[in-house]
Protein backbone atom coordinates (compact mmCIF):
# COMPACT_ATOMS: atom_id res chain seq x y z
CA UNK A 1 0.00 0.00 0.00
CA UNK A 2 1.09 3.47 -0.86
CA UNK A 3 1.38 5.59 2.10
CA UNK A 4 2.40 9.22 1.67
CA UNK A 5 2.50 11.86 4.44
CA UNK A 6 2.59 15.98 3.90
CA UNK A 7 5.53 16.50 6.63
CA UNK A 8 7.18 19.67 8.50
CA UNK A 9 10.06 18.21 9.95
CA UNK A 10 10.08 21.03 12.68
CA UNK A 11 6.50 19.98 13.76
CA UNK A 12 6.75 17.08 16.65
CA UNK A 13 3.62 16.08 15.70
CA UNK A 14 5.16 15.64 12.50
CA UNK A 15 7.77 13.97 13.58
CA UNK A 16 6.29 11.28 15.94
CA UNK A 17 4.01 10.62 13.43
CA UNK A 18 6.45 9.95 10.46
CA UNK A 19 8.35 7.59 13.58
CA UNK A 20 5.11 5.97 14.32
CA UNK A 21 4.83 5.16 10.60
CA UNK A 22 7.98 3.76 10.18
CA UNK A 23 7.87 1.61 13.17
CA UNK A 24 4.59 0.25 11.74
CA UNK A 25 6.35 -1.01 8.90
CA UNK A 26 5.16 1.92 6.24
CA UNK A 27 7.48 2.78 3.91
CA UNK A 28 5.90 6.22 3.69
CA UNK A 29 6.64 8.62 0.57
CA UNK A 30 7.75 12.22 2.56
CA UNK A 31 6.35 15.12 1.35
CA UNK A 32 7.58 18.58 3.17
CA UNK A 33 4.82 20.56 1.99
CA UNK A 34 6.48 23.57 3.33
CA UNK A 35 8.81 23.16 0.45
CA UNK A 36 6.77 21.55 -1.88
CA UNK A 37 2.94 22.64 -1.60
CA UNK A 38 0.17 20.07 -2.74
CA UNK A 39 -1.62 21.95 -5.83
CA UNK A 40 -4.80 22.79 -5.65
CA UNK A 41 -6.26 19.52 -7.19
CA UNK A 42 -4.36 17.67 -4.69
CA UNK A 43 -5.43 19.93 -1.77
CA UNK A 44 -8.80 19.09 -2.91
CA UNK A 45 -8.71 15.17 -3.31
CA UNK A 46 -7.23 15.21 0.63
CA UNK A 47 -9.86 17.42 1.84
CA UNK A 48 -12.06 14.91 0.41
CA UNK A 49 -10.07 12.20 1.29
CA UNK A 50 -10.43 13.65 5.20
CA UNK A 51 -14.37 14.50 4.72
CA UNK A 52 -13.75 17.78 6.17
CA UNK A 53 -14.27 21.56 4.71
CA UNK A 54 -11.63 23.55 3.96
CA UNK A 55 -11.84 25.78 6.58
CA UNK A 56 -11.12 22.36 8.91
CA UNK A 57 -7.70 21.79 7.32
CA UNK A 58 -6.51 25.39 8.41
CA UNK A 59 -4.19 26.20 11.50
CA UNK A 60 -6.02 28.96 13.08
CA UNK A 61 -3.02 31.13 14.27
CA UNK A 62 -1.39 30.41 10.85
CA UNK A 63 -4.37 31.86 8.72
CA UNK A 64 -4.95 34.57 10.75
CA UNK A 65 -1.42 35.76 10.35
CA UNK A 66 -1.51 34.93 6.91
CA UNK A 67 -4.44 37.70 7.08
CA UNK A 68 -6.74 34.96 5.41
CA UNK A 69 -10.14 36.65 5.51
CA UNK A 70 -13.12 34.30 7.41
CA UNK A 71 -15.59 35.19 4.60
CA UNK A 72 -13.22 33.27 1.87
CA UNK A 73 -15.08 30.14 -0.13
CA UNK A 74 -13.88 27.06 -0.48
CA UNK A 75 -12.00 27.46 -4.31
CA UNK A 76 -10.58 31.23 -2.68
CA UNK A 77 -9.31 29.11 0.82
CA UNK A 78 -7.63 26.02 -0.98
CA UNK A 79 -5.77 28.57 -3.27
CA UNK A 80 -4.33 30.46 0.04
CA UNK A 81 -3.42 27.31 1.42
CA UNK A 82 -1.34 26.36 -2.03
CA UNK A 83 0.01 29.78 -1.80
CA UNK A 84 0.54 30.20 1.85
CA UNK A 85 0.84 26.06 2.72
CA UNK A 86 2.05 27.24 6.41
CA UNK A 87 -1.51 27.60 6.70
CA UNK A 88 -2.07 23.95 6.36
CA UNK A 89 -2.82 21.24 9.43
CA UNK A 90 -0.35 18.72 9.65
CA UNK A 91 1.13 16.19 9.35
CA UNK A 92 -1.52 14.48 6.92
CA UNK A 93 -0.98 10.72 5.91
CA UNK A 94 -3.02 9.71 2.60
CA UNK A 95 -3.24 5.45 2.39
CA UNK A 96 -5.66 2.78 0.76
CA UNK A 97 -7.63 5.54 -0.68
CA UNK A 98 -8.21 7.43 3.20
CA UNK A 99 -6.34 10.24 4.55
CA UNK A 100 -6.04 11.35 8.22
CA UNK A 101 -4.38 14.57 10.07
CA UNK A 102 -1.86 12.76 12.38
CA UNK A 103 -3.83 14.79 15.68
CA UNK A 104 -2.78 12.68 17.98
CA UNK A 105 -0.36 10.88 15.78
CA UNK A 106 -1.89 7.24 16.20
CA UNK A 107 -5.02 8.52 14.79
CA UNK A 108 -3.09 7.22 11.15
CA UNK A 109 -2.72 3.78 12.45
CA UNK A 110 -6.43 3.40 11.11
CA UNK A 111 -5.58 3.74 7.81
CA UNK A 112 -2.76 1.38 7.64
C-alpha cells in the first residue's frame, strides 16, 4: 500500500508521526509541503479524502497571520493554502484511498 504523508520536519507532531509510521512497517513517501505545496487539485482530493471543509484543514493562528479573511469560499481558501501552505494542518498521511491529520499521531494507524 502506498502511504504518503505531507511532513514539516520542525512539527513534533510531525515527527512522531512519520516515527510511528515507520515503526509500523510503512514505507511512507515524505512530502515537506512547506517546500513543496500540494496543488490545488491535490489539496482538494485530501480534503475529500479527510471528509472535512476547507476551513477544517486550516491552522487557526497560521491563517490569521496569513491575514486569510473568514468570509473566503472554499475554491478562494484552498488557493491560500497552495500559496501560503504554512496555513495547512499537519502532518496528513493519505493510504488505501483514506487520509487522516496525524492529531494525535496514532489517529493514522487506522488507515494502515
Amino acid at each position: 500500500m502506498s502511504v504518503t504523508i505531507y511532513h514539516n520536519p520542525r512539527c513534533s507532531k510531525s515527527r512522531t508521526t512519520l516515527a510511528l509510521l515507520q515503526d509500523n512497517n510503512a514505507e511512507p513517501v515524505v512530502v515537506e509541503y512547506l517546500n513543496t505545496p500540494p496543488s490545488a487539485e491535490e489539496l482538494k482530493n485530501i480534503i475529500g479524502l479527510l471528509g472535512i471543509a476547507p476551513r477544517q484543514l486550516l491552522r487557526a493562528k497560521e491563517a490569521k497571520e496569513a491575514g486569510l479573511d473568514a468570509s473566503l469560499d472554499d475554491d478562494a481558501l484552498i488557493a491560500a493554502m497552495v500559496a501560503n501552505p504554512v496555513v495547512i494542518e499537519r502532518p496528513i498521511v493519505v493510504a488505501g484511498g483514506k487520509a487522516r491529520i496525524g492529531r494525535p499521531p496514532e489517529s493514522v494507524l487506522e488507515i494502515l
